[in-house]
PDB file of N, CA and C in Angstrom:
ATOM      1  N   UNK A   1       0.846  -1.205   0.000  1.00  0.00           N
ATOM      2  CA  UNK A   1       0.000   0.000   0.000  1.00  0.00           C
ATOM      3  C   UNK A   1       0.879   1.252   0.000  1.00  0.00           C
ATOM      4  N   UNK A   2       1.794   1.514   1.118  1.00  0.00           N
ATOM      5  CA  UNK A   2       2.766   2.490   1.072  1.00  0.00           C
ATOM      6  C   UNK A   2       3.609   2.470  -0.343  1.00  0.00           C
ATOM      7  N   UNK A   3       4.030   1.400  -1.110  1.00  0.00           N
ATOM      8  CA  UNK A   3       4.482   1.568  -2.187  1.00  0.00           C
ATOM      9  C   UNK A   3       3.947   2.506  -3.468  1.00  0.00           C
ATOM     10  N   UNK A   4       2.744   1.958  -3.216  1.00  0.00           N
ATOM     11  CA  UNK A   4       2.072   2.007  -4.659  1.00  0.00           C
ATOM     12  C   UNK A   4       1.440   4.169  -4.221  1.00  0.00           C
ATOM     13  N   UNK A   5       1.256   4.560  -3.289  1.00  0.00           N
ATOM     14  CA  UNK A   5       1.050   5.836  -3.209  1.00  0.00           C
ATOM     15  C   UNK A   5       2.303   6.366  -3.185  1.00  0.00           C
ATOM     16  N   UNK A   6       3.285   5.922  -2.974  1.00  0.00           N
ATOM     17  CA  UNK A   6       4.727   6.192  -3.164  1.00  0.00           C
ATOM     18  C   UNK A   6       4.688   6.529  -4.489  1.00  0.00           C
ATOM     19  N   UNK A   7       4.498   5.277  -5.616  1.00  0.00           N
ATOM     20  CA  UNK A   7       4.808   5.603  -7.120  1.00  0.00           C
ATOM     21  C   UNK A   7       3.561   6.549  -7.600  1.00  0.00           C
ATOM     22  N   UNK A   8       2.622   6.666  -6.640  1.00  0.00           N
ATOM     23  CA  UNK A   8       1.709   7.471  -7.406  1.00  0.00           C
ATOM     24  C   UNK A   8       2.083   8.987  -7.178  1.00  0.00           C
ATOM     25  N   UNK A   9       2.307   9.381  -6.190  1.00  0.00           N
ATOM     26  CA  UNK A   9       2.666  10.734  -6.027  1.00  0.00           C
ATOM     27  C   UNK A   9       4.504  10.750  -6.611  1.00  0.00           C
ATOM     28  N   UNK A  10       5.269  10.003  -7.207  1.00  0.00           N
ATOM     29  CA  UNK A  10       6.211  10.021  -8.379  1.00  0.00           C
ATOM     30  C   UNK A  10       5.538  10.280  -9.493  1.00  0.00           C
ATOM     31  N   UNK A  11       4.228   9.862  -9.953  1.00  0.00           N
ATOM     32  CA  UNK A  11       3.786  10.143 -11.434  1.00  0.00           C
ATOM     33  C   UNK A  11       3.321  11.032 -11.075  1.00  0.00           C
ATOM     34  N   UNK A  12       2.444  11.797 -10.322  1.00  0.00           N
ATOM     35  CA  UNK A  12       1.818  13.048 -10.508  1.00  0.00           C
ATOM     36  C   UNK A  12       3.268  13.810 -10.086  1.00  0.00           C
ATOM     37  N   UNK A  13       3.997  13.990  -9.492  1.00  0.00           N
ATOM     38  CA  UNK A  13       5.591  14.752  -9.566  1.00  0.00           C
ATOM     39  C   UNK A  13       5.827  15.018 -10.895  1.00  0.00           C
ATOM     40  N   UNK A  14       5.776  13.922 -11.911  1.00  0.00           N
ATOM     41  CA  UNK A  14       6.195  14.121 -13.135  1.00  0.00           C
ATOM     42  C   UNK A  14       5.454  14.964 -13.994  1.00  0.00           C
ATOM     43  N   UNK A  15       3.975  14.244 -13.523  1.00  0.00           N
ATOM     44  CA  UNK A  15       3.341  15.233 -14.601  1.00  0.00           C
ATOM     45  C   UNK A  15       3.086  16.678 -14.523  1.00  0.00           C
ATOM     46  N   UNK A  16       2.837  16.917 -12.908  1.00  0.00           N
ATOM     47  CA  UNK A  16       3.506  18.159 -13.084  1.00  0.00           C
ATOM     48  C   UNK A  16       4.399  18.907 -13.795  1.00  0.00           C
ATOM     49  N   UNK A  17       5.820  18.287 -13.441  1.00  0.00           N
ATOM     50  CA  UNK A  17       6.699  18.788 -14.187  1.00  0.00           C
ATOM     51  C   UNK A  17       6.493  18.761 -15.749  1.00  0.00           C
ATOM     52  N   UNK A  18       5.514  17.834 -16.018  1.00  0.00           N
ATOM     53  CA  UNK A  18       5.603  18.234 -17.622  1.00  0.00           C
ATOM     54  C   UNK A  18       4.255  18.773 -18.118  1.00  0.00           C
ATOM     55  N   UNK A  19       3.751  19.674 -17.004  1.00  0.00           N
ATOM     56  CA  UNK A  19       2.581  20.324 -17.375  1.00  0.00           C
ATOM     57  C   UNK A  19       3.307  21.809 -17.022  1.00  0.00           C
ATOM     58  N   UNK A  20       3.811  21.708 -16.280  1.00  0.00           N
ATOM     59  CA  UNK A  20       4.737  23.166 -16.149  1.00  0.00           C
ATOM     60  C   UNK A  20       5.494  23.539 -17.066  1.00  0.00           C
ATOM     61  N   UNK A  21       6.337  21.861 -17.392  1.00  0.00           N
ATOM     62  CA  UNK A  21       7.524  22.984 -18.988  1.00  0.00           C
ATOM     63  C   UNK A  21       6.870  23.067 -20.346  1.00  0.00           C
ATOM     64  N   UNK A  22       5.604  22.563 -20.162  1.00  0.00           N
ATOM     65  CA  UNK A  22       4.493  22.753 -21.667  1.00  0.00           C
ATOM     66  C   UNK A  22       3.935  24.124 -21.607  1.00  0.00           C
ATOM     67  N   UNK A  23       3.601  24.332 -20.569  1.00  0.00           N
ATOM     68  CA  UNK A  23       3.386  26.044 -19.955  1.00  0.00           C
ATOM     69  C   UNK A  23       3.973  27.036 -20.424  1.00  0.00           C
ATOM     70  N   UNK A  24       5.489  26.587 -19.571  1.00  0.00           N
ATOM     71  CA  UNK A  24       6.590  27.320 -20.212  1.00  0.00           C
ATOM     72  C   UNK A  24       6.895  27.696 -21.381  1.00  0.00           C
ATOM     73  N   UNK A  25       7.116  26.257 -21.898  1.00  0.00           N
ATOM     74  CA  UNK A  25       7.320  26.646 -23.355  1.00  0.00           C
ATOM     75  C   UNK A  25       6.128  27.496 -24.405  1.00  0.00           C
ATOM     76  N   UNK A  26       5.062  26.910 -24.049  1.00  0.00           N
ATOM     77  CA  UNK A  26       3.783  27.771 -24.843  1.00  0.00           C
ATOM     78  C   UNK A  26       4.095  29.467 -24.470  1.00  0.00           C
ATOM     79  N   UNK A  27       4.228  29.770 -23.302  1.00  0.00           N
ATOM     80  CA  UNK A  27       3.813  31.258 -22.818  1.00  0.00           C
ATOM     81  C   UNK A  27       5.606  31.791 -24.004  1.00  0.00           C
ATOM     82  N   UNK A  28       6.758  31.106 -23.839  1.00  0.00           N
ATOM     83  CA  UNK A  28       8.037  31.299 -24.348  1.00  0.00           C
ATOM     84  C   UNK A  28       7.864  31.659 -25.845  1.00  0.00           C
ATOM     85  N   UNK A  29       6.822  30.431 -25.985  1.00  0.00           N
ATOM     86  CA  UNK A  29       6.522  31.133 -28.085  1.00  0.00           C
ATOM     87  C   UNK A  29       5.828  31.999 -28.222  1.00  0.00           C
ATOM     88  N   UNK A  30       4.490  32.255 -26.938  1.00  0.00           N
ATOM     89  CA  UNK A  30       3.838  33.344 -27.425  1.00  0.00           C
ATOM     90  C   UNK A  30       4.545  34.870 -27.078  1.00  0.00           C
ATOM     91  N   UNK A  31       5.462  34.774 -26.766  1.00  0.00           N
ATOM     92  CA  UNK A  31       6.501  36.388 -26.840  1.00  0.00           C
ATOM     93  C   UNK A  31       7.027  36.494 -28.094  1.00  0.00           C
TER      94      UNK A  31
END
């Protein structure tokens, strides 16, 4: 049980991070 919310809050970590540098990059082209 502790594992598996372990790897789950690793994938939402990630997707964060790749909802943030899609962000980034969008707001970066629209300048």
């Amino acid at each position: 049980m502790h594992d598996q919310w372990e790897s789950t809050i690793v994938a939402l970590d990630r997707l964060m991070t790749e909802v943030e540098n899609a962000a980034t990059a969008s707001a970066f082209e629209q300048q």
